[in-house]
PDB file of N, CA and C in Angstrom:
ATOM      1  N   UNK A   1     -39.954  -0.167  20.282  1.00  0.00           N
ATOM      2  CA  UNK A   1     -39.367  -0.754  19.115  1.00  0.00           C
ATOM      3  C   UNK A   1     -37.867  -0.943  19.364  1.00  0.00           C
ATOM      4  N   UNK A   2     -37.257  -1.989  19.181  1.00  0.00           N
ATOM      5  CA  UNK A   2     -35.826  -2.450  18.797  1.00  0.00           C
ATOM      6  C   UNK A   2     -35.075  -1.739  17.867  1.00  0.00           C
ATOM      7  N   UNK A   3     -34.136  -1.319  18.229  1.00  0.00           N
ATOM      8  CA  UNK A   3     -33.189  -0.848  17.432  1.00  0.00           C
ATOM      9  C   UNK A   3     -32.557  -1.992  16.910  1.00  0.00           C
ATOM     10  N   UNK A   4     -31.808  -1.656  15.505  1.00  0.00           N
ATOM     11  CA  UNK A   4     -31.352  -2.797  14.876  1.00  0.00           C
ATOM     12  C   UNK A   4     -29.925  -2.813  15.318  1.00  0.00           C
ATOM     13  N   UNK A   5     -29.514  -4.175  15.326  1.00  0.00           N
ATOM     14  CA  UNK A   5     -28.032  -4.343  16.256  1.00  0.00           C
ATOM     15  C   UNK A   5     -27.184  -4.253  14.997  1.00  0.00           C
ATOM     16  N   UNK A   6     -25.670  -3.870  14.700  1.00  0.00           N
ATOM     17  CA  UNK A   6     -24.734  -4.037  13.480  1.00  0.00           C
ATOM     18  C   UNK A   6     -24.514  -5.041  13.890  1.00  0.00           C
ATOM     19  N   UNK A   7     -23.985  -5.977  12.970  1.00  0.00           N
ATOM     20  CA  UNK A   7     -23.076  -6.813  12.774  1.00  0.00           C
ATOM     21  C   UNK A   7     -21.848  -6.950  12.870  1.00  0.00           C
ATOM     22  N   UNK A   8     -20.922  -7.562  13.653  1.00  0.00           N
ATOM     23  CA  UNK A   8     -19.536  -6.917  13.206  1.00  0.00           C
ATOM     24  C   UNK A   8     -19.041  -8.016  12.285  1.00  0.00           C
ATOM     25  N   UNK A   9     -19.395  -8.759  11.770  1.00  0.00           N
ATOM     26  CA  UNK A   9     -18.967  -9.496  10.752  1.00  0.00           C
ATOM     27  C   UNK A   9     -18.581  -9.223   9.069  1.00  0.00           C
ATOM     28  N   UNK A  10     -17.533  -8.813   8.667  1.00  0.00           N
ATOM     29  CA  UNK A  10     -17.303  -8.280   7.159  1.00  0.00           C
ATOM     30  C   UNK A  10     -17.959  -8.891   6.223  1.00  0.00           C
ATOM     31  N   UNK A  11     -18.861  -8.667   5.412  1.00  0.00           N
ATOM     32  CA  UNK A  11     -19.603  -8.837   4.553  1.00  0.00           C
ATOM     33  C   UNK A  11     -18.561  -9.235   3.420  1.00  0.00           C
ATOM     34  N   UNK A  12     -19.124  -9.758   1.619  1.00  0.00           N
ATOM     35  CA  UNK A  12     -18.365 -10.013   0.939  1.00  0.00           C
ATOM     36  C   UNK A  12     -17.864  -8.618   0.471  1.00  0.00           C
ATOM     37  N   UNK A  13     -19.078  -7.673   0.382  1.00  0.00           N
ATOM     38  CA  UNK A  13     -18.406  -6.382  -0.485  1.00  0.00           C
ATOM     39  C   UNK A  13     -17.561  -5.842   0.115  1.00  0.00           C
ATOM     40  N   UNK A  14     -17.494  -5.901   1.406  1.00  0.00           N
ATOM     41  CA  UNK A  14     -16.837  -5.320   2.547  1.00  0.00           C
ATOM     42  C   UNK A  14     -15.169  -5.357   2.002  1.00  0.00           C
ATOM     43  N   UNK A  15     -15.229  -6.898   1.801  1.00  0.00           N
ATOM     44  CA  UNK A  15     -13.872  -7.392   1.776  1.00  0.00           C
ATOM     45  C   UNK A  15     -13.068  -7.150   0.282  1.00  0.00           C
ATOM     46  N   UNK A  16     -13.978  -6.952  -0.581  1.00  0.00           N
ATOM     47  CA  UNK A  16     -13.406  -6.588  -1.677  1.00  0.00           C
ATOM     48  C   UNK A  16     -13.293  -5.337  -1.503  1.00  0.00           C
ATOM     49  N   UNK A  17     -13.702  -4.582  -1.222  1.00  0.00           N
ATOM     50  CA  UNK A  17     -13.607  -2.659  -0.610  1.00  0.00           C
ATOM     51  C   UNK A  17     -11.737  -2.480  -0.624  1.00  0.00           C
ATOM     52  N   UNK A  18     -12.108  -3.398   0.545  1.00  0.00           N
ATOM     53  CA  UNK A  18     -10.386  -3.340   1.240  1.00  0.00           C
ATOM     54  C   UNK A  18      -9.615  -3.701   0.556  1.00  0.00           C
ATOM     55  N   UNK A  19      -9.597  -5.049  -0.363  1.00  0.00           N
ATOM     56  CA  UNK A  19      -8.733  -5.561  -0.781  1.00  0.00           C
ATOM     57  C   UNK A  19      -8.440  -4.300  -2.156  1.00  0.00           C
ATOM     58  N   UNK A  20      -9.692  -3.723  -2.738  1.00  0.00           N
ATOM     59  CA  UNK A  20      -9.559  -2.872  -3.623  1.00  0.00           C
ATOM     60  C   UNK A  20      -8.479  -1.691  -3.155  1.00  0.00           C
ATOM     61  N   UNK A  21      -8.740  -1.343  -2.070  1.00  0.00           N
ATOM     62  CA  UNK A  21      -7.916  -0.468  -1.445  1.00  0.00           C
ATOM     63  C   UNK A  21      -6.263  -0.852  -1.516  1.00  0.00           C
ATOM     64  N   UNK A  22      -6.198  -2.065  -1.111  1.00  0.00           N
ATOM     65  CA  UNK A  22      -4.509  -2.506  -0.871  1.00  0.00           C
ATOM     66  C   UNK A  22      -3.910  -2.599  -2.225  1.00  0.00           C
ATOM     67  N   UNK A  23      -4.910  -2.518  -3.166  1.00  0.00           N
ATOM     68  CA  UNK A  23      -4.291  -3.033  -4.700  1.00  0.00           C
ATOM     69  C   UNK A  23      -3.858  -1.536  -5.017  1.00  0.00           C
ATOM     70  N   UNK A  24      -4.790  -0.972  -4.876  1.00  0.00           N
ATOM     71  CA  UNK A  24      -4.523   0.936  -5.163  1.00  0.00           C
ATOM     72  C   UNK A  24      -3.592   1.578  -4.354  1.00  0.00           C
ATOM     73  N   UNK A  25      -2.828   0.974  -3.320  1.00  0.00           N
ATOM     74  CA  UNK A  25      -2.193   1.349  -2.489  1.00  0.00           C
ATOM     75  C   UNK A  25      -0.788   0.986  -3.131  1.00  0.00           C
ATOM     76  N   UNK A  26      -0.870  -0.720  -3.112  1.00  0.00           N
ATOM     77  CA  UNK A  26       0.511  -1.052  -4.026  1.00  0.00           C
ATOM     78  C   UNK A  26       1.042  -0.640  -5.274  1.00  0.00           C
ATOM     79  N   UNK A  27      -0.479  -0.079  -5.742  1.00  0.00           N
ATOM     80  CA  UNK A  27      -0.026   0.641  -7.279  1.00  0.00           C
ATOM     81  C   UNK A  27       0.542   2.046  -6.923  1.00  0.00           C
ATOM     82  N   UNK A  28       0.282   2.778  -5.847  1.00  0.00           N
ATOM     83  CA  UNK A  28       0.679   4.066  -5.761  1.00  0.00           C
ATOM     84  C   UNK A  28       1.781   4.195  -4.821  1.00  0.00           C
ATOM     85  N   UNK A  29       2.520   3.030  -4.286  1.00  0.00           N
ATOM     86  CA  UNK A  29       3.851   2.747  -4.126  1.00  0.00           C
ATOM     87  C   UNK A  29       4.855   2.592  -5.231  1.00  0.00           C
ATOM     88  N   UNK A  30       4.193   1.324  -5.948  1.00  0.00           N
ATOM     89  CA  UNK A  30       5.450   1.003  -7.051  1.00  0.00           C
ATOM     90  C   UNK A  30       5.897   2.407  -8.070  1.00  0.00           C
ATOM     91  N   UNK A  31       4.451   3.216  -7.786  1.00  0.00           N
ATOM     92  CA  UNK A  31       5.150   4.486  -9.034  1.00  0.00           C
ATOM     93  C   UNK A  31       5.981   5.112  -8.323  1.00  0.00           C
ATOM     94  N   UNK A  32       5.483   5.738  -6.525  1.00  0.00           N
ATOM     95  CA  UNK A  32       6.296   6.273  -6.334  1.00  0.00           C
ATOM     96  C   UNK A  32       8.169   5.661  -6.026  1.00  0.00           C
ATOM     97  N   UNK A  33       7.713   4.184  -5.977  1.00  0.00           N
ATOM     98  CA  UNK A  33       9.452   3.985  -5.900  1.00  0.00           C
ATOM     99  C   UNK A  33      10.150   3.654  -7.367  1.00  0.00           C
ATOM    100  N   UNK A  34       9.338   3.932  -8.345  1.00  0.00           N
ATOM    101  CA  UNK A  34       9.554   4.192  -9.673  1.00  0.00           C
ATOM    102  C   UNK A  34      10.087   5.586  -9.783  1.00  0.00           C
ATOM    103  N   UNK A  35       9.121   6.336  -9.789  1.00  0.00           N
ATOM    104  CA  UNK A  35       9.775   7.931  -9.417  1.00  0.00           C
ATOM    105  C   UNK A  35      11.256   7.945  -9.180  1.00  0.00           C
ATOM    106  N   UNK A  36      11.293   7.193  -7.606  1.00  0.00           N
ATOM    107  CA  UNK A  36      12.825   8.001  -6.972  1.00  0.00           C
ATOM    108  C   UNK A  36      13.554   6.923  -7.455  1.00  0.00           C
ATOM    109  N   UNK A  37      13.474   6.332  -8.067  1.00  0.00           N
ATOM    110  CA  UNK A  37      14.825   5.192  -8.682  1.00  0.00           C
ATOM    111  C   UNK A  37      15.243   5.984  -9.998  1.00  0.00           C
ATOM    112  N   UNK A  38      13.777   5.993 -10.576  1.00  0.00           N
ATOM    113  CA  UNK A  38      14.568   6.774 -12.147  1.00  0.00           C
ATOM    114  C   UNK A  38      14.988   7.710 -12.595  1.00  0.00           C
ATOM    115  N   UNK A  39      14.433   8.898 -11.552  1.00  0.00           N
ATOM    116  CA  UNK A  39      14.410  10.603 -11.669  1.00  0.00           C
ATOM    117  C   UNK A  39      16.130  10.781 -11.332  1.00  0.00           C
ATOM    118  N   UNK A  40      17.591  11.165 -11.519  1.00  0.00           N
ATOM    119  CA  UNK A  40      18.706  11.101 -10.809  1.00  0.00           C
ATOM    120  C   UNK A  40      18.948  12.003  -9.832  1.00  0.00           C
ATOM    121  N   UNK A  41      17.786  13.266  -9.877  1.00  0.00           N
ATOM    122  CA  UNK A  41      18.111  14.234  -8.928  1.00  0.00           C
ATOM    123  C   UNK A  41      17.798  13.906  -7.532  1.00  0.00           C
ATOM    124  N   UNK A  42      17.406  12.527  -7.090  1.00  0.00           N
ATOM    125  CA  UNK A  42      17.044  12.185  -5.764  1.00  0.00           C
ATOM    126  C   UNK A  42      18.373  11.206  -5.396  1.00  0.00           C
ATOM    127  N   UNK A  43      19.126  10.904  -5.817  1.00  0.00           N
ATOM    128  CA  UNK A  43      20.175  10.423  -5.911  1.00  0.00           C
ATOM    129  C   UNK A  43      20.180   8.489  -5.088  1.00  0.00           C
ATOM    130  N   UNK A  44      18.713   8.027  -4.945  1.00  0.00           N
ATOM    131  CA  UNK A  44      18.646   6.956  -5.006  1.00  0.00           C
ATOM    132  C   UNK A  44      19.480   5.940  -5.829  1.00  0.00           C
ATOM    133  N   UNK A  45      19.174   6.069  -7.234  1.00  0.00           N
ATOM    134  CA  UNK A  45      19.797   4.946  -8.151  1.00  0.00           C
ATOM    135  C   UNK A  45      21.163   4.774  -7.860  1.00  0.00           C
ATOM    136  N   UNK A  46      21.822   6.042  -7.460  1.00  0.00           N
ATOM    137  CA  UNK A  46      22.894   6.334  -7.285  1.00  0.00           C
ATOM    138  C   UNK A  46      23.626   4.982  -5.937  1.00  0.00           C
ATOM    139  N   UNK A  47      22.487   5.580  -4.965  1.00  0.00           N
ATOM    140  CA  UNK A  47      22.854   4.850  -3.400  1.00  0.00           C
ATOM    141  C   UNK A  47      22.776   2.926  -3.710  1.00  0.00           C
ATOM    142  N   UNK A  48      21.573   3.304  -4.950  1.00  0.00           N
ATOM    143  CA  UNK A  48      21.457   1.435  -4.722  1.00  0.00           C
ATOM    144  C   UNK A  48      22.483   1.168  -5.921  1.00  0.00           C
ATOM    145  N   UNK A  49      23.282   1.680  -6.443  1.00  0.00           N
ATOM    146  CA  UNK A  49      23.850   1.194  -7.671  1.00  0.00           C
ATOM    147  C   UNK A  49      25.466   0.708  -6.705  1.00  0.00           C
ATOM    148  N   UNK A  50      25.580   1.259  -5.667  1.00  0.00           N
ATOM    149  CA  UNK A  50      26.891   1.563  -5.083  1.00  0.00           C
ATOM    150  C   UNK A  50      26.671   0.657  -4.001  1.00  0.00           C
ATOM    151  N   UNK A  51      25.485  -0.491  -3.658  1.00  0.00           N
ATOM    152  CA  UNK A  51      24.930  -1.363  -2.558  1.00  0.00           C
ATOM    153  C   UNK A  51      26.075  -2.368  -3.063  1.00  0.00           C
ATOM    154  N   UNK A  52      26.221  -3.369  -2.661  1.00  0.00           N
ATOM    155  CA  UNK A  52      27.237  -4.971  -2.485  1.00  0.00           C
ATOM    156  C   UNK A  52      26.254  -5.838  -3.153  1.00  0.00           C
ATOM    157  N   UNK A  53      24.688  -5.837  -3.229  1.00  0.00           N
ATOM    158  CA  UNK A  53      24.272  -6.413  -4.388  1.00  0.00           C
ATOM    159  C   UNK A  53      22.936  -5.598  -4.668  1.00  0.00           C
ATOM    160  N   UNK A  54      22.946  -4.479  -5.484  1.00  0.00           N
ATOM    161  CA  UNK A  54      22.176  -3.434  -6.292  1.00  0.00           C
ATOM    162  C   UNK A  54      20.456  -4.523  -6.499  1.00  0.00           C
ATOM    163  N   UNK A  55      20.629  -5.846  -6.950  1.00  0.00           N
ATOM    164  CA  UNK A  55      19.815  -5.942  -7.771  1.00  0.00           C
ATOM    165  C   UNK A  55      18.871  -6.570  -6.128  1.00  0.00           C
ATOM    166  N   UNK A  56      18.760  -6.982  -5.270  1.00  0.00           N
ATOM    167  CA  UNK A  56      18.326  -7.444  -4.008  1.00  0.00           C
ATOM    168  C   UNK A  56      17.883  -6.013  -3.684  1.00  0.00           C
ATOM    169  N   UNK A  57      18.787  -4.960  -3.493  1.00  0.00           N
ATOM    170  CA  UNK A  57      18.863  -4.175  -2.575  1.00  0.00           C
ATOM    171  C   UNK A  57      17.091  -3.356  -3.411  1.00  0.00           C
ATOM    172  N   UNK A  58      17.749  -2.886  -4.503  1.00  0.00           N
ATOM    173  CA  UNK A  58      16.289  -2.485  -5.556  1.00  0.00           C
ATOM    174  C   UNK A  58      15.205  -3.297  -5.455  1.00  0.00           C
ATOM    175  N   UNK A  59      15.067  -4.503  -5.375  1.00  0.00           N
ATOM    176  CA  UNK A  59      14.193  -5.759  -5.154  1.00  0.00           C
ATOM    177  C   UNK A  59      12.970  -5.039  -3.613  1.00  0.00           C
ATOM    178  N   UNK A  60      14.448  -5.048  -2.439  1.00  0.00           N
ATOM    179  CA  UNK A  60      13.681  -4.302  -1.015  1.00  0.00           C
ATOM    180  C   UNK A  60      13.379  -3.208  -1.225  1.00  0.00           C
ATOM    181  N   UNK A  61      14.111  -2.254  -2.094  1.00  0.00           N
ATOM    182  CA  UNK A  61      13.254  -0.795  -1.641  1.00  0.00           C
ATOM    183  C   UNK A  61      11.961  -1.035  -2.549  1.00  0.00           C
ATOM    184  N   UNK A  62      12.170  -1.400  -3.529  1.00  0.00           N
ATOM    185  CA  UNK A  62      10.467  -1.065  -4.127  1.00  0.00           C
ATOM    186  C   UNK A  62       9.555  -2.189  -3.317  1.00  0.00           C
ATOM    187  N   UNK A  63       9.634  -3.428  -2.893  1.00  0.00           N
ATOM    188  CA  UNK A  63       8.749  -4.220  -2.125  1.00  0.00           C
ATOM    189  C   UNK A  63       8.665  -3.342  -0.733  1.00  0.00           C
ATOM    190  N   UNK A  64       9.441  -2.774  -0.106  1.00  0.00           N
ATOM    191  CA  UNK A  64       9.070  -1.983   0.985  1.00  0.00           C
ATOM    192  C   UNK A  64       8.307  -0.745   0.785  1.00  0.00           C
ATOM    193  N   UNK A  65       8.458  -0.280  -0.442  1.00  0.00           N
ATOM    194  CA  UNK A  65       7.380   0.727  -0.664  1.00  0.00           C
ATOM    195  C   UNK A  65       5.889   0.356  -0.746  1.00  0.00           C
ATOM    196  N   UNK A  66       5.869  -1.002  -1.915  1.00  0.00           N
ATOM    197  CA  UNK A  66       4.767  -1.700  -2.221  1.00  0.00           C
ATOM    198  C   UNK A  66       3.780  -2.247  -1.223  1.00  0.00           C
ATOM    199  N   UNK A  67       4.296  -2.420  -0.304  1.00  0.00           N
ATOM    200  CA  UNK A  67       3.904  -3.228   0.884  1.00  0.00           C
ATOM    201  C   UNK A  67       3.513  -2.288   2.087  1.00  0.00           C
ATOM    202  N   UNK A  68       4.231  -0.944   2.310  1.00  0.00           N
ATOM    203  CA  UNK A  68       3.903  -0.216   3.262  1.00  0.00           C
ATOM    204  C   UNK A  68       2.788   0.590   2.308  1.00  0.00           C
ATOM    205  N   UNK A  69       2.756   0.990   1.519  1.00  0.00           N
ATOM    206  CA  UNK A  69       1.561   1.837   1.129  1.00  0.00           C
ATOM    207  C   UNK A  69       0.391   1.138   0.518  1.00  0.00           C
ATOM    208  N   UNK A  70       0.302  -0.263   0.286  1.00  0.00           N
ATOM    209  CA  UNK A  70      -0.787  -1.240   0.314  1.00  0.00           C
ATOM    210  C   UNK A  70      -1.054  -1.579   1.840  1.00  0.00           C
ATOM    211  N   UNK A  71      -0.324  -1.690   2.802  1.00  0.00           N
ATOM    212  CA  UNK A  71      -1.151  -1.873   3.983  1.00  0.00           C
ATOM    213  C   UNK A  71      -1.740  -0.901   4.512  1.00  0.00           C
ATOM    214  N   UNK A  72      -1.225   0.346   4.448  1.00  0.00           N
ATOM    215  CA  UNK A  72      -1.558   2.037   4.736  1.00  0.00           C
ATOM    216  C   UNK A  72      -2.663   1.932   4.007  1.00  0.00           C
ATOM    217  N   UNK A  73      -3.060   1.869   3.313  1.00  0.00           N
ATOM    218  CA  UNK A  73      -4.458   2.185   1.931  1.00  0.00           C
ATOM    219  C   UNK A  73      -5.346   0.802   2.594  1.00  0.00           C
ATOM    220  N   UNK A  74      -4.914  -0.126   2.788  1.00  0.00           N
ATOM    221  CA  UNK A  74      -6.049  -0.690   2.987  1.00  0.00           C
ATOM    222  C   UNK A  74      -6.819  -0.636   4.804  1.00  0.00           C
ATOM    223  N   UNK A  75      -5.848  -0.327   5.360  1.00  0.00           N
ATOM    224  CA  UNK A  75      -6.188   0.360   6.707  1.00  0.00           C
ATOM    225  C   UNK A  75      -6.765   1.017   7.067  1.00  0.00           C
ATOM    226  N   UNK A  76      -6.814   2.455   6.170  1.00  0.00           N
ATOM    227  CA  UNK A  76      -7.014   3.666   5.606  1.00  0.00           C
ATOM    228  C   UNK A  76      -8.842   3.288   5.643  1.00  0.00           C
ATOM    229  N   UNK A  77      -8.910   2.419   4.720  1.00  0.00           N
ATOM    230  CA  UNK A  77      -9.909   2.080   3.614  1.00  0.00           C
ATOM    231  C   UNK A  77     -10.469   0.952   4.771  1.00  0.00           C
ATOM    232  N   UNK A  78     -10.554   0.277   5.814  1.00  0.00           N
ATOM    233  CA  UNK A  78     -11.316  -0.548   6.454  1.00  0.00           C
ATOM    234  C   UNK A  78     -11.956   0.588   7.328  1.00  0.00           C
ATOM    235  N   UNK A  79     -10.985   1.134   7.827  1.00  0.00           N
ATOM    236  CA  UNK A  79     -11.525   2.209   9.026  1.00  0.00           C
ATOM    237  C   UNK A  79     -12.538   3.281   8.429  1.00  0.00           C
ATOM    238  N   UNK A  80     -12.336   3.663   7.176  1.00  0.00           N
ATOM    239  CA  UNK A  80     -13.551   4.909   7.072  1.00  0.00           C
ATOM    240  C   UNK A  80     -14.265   3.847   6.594  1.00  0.00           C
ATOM    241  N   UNK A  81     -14.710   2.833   6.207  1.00  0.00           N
ATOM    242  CA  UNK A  81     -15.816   1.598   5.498  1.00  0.00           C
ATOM    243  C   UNK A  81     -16.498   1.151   7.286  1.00  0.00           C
ATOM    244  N   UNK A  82     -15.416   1.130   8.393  1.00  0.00           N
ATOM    245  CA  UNK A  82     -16.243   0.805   9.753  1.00  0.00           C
ATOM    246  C   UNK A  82     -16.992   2.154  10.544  1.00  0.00           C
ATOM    247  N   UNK A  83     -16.393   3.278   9.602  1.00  0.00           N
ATOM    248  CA  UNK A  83     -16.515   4.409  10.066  1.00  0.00           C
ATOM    249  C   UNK A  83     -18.167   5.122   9.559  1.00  0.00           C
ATOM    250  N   UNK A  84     -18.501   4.594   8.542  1.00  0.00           N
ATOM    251  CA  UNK A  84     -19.382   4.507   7.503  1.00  0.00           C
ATOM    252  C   UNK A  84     -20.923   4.023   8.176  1.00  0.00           C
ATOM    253  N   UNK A  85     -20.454   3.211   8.170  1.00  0.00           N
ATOM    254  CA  UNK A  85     -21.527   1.879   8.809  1.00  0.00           C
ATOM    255  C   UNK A  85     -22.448   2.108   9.844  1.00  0.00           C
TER     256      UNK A  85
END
């Protein structure tokens, strides 16, 4: 008898998995660069308030948070879904 071959082709659920993942990822960035902007004892607001243009500079740190912990989560989240399989 034949063993059945995988596929390596991502399925539709597959792809919503992941994408679910990157959305939960960007959400658990923006709080945490919510956190260190608003809390004063981390002295962020402080560093970006004192930047040459505050409102850009705030713009990059929370999109660099948003963006590194949505690609982390969905990375995260392909590999144990190939890991699975």
């Amino acid at each position: 008898m034949r063993s059945k071959k995988r596929s390596s082709t991502l399925k539709p659920r597959a792809a919503l998995v992941v994408v679910n993942d990157a959305a939960m990822g960007v959400a658990l960035g923006l709080a945490l660069a919510l956190i260190l902007t608003f809390i004063p004892s981390f002295g962020v607001s402080a560093l970006i308030d004192n930047s040459a243009v505050p409102e850009t500079t705030m713009t990059v740190f929370v999109g660099t948070f948003a963006i590194m912990f949505g690609i982390g989560a969905a990375l995260t989240g392909f590999l144990l879904m190939m890991e699975d399989s």
